[in-house]
PDB file of N, CA and C in Angstrom:
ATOM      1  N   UNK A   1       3.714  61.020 -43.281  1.00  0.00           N
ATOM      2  CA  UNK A   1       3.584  59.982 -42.284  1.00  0.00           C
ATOM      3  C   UNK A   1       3.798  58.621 -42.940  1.00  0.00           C
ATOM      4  N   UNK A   2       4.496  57.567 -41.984  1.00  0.00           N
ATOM      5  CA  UNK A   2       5.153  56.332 -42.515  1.00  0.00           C
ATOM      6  C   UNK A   2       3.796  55.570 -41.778  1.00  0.00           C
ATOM      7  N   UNK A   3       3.242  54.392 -42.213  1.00  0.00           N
ATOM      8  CA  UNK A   3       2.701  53.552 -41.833  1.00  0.00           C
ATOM      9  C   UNK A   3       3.185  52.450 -42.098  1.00  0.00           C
ATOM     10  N   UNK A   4       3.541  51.199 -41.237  1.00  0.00           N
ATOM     11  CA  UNK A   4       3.912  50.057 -41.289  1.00  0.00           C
ATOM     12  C   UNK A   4       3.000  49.059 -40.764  1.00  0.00           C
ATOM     13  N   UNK A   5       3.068  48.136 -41.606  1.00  0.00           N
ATOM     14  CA  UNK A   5       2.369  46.497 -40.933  1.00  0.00           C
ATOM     15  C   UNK A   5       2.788  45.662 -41.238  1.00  0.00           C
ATOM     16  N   UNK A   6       3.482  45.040 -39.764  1.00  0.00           N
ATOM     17  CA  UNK A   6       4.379  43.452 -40.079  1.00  0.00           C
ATOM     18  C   UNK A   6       3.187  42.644 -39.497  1.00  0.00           C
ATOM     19  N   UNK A   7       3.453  41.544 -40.957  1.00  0.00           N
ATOM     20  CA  UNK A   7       2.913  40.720 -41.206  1.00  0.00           C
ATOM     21  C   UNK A   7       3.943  39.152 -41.269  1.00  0.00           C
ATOM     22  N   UNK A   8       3.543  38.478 -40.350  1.00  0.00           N
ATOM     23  CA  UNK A   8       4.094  37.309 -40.209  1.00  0.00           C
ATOM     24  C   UNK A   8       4.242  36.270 -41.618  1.00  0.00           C
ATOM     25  N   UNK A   9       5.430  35.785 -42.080  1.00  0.00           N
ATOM     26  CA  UNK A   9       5.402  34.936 -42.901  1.00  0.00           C
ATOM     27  C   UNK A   9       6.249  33.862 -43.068  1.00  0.00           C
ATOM     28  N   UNK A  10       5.788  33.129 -43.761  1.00  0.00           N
ATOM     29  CA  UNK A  10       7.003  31.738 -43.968  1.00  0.00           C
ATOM     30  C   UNK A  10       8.586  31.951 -43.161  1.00  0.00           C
ATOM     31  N   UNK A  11       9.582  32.196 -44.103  1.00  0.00           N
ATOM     32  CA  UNK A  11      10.427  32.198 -44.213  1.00  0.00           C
ATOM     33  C   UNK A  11      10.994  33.646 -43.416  1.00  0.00           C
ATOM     34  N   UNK A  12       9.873  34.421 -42.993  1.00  0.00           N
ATOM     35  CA  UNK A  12      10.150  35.859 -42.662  1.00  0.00           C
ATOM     36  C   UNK A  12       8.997  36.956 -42.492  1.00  0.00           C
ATOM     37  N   UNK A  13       9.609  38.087 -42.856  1.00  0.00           N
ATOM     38  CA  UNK A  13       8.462  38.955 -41.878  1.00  0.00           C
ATOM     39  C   UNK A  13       7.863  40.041 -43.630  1.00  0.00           C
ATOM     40  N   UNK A  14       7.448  40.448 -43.779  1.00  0.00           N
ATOM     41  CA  UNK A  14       6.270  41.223 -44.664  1.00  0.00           C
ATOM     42  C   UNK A  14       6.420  43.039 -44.390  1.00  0.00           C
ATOM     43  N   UNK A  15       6.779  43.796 -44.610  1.00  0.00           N
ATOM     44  CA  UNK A  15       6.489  44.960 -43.962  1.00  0.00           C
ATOM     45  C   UNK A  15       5.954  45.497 -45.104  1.00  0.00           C
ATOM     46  N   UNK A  16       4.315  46.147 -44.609  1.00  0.00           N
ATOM     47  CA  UNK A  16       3.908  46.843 -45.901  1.00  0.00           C
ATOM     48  C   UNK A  16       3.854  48.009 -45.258  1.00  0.00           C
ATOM     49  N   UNK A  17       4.486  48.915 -46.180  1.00  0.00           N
ATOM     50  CA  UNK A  17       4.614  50.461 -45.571  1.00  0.00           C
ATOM     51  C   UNK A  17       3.801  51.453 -46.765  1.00  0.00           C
ATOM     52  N   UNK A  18       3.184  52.309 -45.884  1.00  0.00           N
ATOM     53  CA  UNK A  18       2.021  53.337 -46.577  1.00  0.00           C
ATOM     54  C   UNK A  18       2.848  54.847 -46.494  1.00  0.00           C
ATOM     55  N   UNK A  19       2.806  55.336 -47.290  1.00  0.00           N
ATOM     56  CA  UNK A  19       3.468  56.857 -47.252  1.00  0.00           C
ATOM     57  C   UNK A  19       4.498  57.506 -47.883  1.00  0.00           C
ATOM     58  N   UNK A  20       5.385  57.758 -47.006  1.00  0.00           N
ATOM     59  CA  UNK A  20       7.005  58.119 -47.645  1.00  0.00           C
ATOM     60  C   UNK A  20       7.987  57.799 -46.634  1.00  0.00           C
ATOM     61  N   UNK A  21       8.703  57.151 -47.048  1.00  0.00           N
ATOM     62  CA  UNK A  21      10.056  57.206 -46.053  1.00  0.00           C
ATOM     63  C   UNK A  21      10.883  58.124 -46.225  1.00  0.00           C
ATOM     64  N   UNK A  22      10.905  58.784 -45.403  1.00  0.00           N
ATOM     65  CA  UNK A  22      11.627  60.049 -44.922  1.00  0.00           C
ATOM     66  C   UNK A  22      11.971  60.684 -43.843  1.00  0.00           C
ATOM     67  N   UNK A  23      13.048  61.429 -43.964  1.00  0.00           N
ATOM     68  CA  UNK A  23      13.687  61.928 -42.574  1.00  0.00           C
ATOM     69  C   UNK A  23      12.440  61.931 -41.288  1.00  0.00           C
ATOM     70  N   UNK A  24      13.113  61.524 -40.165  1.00  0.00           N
ATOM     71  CA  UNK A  24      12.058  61.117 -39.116  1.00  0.00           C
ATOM     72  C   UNK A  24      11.011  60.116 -39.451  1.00  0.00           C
ATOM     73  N   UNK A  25      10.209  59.966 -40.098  1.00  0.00           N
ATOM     74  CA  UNK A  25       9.344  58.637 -40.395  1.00  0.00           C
ATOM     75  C   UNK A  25       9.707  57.080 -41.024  1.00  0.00           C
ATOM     76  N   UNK A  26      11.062  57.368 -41.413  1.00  0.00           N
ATOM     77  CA  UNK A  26      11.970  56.535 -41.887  1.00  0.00           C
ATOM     78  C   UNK A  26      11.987  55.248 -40.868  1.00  0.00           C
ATOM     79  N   UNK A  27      12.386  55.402 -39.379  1.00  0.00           N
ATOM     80  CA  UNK A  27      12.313  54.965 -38.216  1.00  0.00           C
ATOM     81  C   UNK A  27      11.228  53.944 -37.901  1.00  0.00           C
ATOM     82  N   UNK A  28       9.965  54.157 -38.521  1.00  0.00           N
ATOM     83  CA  UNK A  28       9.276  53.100 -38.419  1.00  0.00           C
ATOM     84  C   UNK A  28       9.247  51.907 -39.159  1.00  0.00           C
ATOM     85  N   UNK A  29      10.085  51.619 -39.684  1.00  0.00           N
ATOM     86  CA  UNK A  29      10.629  50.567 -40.669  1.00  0.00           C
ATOM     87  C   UNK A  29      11.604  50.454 -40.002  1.00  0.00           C
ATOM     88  N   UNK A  30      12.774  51.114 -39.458  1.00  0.00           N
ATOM     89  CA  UNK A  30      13.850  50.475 -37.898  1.00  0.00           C
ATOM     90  C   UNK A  30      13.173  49.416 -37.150  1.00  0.00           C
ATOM     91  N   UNK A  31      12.028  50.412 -36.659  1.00  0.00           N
ATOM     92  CA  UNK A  31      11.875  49.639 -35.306  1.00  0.00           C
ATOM     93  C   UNK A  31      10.844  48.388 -35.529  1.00  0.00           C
ATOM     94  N   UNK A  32       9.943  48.561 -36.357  1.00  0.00           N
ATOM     95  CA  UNK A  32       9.475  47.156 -37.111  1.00  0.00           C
ATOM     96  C   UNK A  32      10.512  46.013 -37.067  1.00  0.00           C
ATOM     97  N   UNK A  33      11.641  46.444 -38.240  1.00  0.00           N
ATOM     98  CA  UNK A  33      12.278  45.179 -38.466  1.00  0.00           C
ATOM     99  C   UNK A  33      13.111  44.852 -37.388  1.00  0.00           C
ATOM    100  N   UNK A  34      13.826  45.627 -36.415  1.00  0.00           N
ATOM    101  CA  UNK A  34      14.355  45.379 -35.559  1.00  0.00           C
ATOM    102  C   UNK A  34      13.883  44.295 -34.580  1.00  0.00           C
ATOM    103  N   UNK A  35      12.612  44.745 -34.265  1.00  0.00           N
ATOM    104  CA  UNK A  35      11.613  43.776 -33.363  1.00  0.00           C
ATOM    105  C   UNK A  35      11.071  42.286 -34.338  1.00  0.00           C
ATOM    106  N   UNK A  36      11.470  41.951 -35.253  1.00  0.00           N
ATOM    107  CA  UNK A  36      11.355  40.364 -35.957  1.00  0.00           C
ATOM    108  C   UNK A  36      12.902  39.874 -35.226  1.00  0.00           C
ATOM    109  N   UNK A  37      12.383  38.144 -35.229  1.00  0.00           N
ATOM    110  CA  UNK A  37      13.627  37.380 -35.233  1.00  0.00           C
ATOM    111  C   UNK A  37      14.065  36.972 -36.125  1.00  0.00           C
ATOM    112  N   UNK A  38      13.388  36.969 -37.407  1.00  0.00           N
ATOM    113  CA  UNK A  38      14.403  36.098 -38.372  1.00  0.00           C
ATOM    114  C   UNK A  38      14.809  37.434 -39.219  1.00  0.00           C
ATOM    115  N   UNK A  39      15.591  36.828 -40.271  1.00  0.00           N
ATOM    116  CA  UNK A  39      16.500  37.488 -40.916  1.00  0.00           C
ATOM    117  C   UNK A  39      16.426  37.946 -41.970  1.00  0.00           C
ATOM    118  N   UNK A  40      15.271  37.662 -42.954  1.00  0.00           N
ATOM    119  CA  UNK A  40      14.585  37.632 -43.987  1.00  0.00           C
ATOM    120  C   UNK A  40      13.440  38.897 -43.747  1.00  0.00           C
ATOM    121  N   UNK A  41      13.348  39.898 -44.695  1.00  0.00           N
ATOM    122  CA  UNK A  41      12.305  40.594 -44.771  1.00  0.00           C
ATOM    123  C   UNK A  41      11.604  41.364 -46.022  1.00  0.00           C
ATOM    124  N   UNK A  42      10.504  41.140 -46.191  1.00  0.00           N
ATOM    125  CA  UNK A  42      10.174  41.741 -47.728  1.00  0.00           C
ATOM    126  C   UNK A  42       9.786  43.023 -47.304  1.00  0.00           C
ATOM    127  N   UNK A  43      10.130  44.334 -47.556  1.00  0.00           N
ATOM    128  CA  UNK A  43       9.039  45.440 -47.968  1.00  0.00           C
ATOM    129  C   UNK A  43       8.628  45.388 -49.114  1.00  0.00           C
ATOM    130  N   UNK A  44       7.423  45.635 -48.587  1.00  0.00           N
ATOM    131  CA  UNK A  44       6.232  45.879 -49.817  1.00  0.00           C
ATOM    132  C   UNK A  44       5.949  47.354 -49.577  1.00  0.00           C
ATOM    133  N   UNK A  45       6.469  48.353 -51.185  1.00  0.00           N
ATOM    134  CA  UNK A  45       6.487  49.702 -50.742  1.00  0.00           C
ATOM    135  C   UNK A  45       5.242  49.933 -52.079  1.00  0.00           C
ATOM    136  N   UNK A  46       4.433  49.082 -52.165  1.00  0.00           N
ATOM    137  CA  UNK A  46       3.538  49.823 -52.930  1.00  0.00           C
ATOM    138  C   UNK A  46       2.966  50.763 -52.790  1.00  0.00           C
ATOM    139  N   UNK A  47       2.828  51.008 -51.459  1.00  0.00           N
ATOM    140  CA  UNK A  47       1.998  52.750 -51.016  1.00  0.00           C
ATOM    141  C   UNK A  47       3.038  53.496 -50.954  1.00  0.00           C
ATOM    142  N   UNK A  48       4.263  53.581 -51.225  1.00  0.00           N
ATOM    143  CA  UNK A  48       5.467  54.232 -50.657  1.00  0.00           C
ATOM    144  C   UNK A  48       5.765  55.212 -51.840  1.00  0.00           C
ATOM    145  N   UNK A  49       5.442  56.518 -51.781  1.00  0.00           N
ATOM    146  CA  UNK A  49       5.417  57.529 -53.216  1.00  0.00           C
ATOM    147  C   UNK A  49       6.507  58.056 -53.015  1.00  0.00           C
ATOM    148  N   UNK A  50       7.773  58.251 -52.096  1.00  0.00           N
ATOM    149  CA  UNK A  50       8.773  58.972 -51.710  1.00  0.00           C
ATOM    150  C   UNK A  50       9.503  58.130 -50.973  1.00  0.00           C
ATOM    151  N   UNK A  51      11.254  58.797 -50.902  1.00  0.00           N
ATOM    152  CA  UNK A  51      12.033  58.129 -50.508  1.00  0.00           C
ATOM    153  C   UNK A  51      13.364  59.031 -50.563  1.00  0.00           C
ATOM    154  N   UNK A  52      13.632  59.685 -49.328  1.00  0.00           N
ATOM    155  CA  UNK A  52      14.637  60.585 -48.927  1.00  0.00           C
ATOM    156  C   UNK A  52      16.116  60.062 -48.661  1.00  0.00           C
ATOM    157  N   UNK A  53      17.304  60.634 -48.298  1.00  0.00           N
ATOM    158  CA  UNK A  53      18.388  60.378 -47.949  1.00  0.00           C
ATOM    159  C   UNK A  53      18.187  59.274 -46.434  1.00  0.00           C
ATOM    160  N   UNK A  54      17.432  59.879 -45.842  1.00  0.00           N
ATOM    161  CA  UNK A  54      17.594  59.154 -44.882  1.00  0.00           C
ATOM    162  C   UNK A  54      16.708  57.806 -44.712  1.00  0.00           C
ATOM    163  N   UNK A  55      15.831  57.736 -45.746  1.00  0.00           N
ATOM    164  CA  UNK A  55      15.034  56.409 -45.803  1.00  0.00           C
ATOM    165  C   UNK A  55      16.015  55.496 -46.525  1.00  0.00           C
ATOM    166  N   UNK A  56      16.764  55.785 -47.535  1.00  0.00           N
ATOM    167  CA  UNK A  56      17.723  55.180 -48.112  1.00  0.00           C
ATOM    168  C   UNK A  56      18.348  54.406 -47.248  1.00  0.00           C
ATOM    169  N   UNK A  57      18.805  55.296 -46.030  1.00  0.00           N
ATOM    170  CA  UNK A  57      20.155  55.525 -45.045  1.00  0.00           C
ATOM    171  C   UNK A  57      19.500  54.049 -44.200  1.00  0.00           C
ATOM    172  N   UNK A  58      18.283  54.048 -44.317  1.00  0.00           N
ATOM    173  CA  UNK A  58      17.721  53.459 -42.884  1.00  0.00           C
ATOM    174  C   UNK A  58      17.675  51.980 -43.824  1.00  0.00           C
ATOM    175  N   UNK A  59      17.360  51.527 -45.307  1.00  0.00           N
ATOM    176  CA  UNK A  59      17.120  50.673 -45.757  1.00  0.00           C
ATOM    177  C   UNK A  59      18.825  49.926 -45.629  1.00  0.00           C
ATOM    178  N   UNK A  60      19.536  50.908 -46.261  1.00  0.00           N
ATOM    179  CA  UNK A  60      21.305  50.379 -45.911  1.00  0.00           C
ATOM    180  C   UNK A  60      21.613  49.529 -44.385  1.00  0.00           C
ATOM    181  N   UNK A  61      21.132  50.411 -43.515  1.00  0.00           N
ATOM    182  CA  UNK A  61      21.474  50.002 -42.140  1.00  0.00           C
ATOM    183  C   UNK A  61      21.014  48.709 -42.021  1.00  0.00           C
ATOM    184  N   UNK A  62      19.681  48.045 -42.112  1.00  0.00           N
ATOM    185  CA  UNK A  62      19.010  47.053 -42.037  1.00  0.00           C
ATOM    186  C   UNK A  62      19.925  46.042 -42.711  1.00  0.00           C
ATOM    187  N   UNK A  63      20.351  46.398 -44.374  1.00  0.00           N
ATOM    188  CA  UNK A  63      21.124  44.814 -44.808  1.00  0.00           C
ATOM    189  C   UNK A  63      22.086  44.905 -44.521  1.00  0.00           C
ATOM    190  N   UNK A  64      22.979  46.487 -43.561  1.00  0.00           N
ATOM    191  CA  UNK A  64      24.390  46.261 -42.960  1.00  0.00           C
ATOM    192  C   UNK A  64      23.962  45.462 -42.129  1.00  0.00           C
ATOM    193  N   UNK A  65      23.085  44.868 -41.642  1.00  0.00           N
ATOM    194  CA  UNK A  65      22.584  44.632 -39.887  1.00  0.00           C
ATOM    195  C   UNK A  65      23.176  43.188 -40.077  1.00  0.00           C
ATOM    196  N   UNK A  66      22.054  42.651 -41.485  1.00  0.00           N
ATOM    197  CA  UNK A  66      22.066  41.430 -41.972  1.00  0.00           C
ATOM    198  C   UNK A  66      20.836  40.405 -41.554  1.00  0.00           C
ATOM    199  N   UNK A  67      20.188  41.741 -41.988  1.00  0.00           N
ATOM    200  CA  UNK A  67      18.506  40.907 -42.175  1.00  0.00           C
ATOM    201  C   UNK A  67      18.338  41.408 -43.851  1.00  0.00           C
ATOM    202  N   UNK A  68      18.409  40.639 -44.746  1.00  0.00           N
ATOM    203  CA  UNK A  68      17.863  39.998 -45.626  1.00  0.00           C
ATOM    204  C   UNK A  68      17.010  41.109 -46.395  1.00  0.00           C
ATOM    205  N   UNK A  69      16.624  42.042 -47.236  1.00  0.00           N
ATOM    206  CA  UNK A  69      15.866  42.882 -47.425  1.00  0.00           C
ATOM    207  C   UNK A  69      15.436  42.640 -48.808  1.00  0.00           C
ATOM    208  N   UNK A  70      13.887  42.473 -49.310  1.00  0.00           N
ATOM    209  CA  UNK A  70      13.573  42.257 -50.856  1.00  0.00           C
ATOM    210  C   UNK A  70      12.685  43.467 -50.604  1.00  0.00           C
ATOM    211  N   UNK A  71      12.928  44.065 -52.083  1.00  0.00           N
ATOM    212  CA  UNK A  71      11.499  45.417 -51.629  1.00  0.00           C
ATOM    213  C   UNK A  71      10.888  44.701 -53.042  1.00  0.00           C
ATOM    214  N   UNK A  72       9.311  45.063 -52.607  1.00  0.00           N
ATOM    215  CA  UNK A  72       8.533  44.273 -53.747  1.00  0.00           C
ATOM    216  C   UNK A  72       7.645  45.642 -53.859  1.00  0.00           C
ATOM    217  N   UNK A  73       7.693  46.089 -55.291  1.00  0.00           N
ATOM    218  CA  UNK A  73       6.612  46.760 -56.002  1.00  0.00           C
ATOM    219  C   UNK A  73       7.400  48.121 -55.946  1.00  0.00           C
ATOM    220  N   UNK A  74       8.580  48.598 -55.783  1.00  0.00           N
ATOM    221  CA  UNK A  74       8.836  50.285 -55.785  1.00  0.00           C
ATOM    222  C   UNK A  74       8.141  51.003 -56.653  1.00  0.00           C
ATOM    223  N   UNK A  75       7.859  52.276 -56.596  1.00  0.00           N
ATOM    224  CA  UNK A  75       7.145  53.175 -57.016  1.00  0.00           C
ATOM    225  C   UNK A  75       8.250  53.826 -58.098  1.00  0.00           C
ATOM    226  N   UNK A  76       8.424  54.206 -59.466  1.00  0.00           N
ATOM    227  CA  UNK A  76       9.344  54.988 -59.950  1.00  0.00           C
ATOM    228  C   UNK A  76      10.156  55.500 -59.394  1.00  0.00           C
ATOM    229  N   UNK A  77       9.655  56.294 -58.857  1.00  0.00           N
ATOM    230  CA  UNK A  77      10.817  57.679 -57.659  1.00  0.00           C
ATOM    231  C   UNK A  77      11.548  56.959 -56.898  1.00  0.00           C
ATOM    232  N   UNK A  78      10.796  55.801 -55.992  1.00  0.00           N
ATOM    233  CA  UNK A  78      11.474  54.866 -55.181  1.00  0.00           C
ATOM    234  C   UNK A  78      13.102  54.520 -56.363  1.00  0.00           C
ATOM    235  N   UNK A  79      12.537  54.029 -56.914  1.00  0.00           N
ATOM    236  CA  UNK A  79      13.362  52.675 -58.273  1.00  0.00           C
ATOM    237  C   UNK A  79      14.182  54.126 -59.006  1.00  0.00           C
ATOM    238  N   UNK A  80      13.998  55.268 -58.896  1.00  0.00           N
ATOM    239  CA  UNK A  80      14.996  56.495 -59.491  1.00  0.00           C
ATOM    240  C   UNK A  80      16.040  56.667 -58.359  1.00  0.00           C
ATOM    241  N   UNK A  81      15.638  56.964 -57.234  1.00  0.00           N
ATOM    242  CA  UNK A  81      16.476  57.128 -56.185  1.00  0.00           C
ATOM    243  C   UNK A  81      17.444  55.880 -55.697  1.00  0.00           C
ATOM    244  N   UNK A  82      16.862  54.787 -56.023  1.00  0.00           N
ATOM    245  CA  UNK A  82      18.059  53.963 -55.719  1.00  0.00           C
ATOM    246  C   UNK A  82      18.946  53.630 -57.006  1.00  0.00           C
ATOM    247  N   UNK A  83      18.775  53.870 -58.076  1.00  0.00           N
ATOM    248  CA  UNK A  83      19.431  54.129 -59.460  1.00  0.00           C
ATOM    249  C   UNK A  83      20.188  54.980 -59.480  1.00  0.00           C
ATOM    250  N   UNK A  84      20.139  56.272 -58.758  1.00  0.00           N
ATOM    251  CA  UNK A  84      21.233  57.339 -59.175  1.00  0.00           C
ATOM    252  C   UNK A  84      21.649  57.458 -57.872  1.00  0.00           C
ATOM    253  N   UNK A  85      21.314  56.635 -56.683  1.00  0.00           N
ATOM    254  CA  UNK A  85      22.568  56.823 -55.761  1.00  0.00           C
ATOM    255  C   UNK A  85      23.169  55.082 -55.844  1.00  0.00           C
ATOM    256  N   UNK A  86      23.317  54.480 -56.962  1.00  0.00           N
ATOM    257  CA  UNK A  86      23.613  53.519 -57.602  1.00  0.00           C
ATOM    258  C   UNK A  86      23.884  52.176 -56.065  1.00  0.00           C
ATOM    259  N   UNK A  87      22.678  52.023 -55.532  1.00  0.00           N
ATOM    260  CA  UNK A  87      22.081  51.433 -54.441  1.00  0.00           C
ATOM    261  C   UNK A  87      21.476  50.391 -54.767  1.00  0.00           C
ATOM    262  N   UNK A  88      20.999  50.386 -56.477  1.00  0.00           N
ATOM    263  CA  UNK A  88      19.948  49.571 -56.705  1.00  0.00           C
ATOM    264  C   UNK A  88      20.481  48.121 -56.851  1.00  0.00           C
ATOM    265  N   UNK A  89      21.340  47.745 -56.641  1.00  0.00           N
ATOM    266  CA  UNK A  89      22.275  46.047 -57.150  1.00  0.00           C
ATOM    267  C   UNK A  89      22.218  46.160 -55.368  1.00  0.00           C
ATOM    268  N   UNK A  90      22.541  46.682 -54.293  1.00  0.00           N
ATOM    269  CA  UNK A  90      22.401  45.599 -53.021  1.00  0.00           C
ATOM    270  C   UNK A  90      21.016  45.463 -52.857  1.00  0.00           C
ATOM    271  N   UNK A  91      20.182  45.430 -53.339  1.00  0.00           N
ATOM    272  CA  UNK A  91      18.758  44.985 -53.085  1.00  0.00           C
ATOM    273  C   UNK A  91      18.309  43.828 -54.007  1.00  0.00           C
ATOM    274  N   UNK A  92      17.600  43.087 -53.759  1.00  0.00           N
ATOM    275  CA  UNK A  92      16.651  42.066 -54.064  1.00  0.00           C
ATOM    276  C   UNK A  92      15.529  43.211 -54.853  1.00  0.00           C
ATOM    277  N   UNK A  93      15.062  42.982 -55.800  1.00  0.00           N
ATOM    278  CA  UNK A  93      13.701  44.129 -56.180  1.00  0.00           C
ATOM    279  C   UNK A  93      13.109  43.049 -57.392  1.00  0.00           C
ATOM    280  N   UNK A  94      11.549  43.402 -56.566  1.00  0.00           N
ATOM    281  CA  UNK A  94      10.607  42.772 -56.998  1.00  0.00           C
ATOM    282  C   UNK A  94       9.406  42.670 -57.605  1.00  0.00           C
ATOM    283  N   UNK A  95       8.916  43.104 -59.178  1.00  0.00           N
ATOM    284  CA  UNK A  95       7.981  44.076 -59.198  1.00  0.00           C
ATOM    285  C   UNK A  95       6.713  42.633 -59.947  1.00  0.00           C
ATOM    286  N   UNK A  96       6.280  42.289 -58.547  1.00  0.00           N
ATOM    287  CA  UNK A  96       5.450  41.277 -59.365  1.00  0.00           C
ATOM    288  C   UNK A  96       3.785  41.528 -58.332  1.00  0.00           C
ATOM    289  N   UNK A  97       2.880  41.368 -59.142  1.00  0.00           N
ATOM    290  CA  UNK A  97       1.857  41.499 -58.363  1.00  0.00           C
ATOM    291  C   UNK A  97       0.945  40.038 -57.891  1.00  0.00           C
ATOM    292  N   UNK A  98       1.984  38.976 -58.389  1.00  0.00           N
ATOM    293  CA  UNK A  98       1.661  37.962 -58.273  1.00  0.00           C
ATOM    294  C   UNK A  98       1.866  37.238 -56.594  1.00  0.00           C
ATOM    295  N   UNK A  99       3.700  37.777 -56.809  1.00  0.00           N
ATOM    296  CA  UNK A  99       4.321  37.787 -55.478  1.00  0.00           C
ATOM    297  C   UNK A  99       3.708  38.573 -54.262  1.00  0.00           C
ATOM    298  N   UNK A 100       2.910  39.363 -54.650  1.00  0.00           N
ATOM    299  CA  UNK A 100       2.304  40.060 -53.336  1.00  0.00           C
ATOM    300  C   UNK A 100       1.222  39.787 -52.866  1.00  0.00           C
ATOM    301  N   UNK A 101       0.067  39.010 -54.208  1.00  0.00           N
ATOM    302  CA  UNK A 101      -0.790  38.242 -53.754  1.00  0.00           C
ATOM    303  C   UNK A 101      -0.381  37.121 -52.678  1.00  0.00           C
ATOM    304  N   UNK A 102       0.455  36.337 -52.900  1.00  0.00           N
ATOM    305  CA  UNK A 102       0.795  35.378 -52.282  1.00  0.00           C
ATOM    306  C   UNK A 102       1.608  35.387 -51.057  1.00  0.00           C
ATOM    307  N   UNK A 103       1.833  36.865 -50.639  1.00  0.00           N
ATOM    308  CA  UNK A 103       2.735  37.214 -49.217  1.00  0.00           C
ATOM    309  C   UNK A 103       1.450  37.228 -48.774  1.00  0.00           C
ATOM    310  N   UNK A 104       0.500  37.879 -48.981  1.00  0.00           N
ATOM    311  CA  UNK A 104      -0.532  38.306 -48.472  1.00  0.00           C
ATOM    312  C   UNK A 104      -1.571  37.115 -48.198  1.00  0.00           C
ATOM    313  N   UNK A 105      -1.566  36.430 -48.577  1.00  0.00           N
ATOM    314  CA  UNK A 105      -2.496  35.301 -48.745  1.00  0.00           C
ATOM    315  C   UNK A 105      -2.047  34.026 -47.772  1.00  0.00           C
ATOM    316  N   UNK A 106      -0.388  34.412 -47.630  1.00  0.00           N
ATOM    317  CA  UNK A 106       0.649  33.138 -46.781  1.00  0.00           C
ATOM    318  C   UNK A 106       0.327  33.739 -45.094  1.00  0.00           C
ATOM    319  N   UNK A 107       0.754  35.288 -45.235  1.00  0.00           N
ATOM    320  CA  UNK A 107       0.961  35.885 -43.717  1.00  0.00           C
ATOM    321  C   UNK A 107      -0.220  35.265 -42.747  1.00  0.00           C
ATOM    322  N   UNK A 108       0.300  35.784 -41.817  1.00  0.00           N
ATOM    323  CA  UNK A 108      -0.260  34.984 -40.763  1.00  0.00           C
ATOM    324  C   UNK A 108      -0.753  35.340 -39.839  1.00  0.00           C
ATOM    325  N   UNK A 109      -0.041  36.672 -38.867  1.00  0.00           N
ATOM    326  CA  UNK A 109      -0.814  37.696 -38.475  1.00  0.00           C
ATOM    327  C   UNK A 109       0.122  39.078 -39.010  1.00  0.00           C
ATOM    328  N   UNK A 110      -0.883  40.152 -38.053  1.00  0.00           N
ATOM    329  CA  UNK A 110      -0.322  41.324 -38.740  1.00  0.00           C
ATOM    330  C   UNK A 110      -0.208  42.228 -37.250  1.00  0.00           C
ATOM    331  N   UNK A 111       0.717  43.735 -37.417  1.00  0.00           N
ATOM    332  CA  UNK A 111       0.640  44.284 -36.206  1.00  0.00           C
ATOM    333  C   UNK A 111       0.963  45.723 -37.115  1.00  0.00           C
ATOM    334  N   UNK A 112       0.618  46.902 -36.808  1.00  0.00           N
ATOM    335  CA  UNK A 112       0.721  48.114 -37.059  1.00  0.00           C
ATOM    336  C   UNK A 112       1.691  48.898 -36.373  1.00  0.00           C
ATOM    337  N   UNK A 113       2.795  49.725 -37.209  1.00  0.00           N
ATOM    338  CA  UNK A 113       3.405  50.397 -36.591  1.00  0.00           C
ATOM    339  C   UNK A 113       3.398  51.872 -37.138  1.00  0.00           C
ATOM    340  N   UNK A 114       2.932  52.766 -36.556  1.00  0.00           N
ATOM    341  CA  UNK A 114       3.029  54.544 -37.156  1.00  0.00           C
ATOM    342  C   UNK A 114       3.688  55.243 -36.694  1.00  0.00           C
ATOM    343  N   UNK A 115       4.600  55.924 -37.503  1.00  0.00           N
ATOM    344  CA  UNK A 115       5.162  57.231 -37.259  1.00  0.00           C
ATOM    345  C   UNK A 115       4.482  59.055 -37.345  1.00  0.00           C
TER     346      UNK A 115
END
């Protein structure tokens, strides 16, 4: 199971996702970012222990869209899988725990989305 929470911020929107992105749960990170207006979006996949073909598939779609995508904190497996499907240069990646204090500390409100 995917858990998401957009969290309002500065420049853009926050999505902290709990779980695995994967076939079928992938989708709740669609429809999250879909529903922001701006263009800018950080995932924060620190809870995120997995990451399938089609979570990949769904992260691609988003910066084909041309909303803006930084993932902050990947998990190994995350940061392996986008390395050997050599994915990892169109992303922004961010492994600071400084930077996440301070998304967290900026946001503004928050809303829950589950798959």
């Amino acid at each position: 199971m995917l858990i998401v929470t957009v969290k309002e911020w500065d420049d853009g929107v926050v999505l902290q996702c709990q779980g695995r992105i994967v076939r079928g749960d992938e989708t709740a990170i669609l429809c999250a970012a879909v529903r922001q207006e701006g263009r800018n979006a950080t995932l924060d996949l620190t809870g995120v222990d997995a990451i399938d073909a089609a979570g990949i598939g769904s992260l691609v779609s988003l910066q084909a869209s041309g909303i803006y995508l930084t993932l902050l904190n990947p998990a190994e497996q995350v940061r392996e899988v986008l390395r050997v499907t050599q994915l990892e240069s169109i992303f922004e990646i961010r492994e600071s725990r400084a930077a996440q204090e301070l998304i967290m500390t900026r946001c503004a409100t928050s809303a829950t989305v589950g798959v």
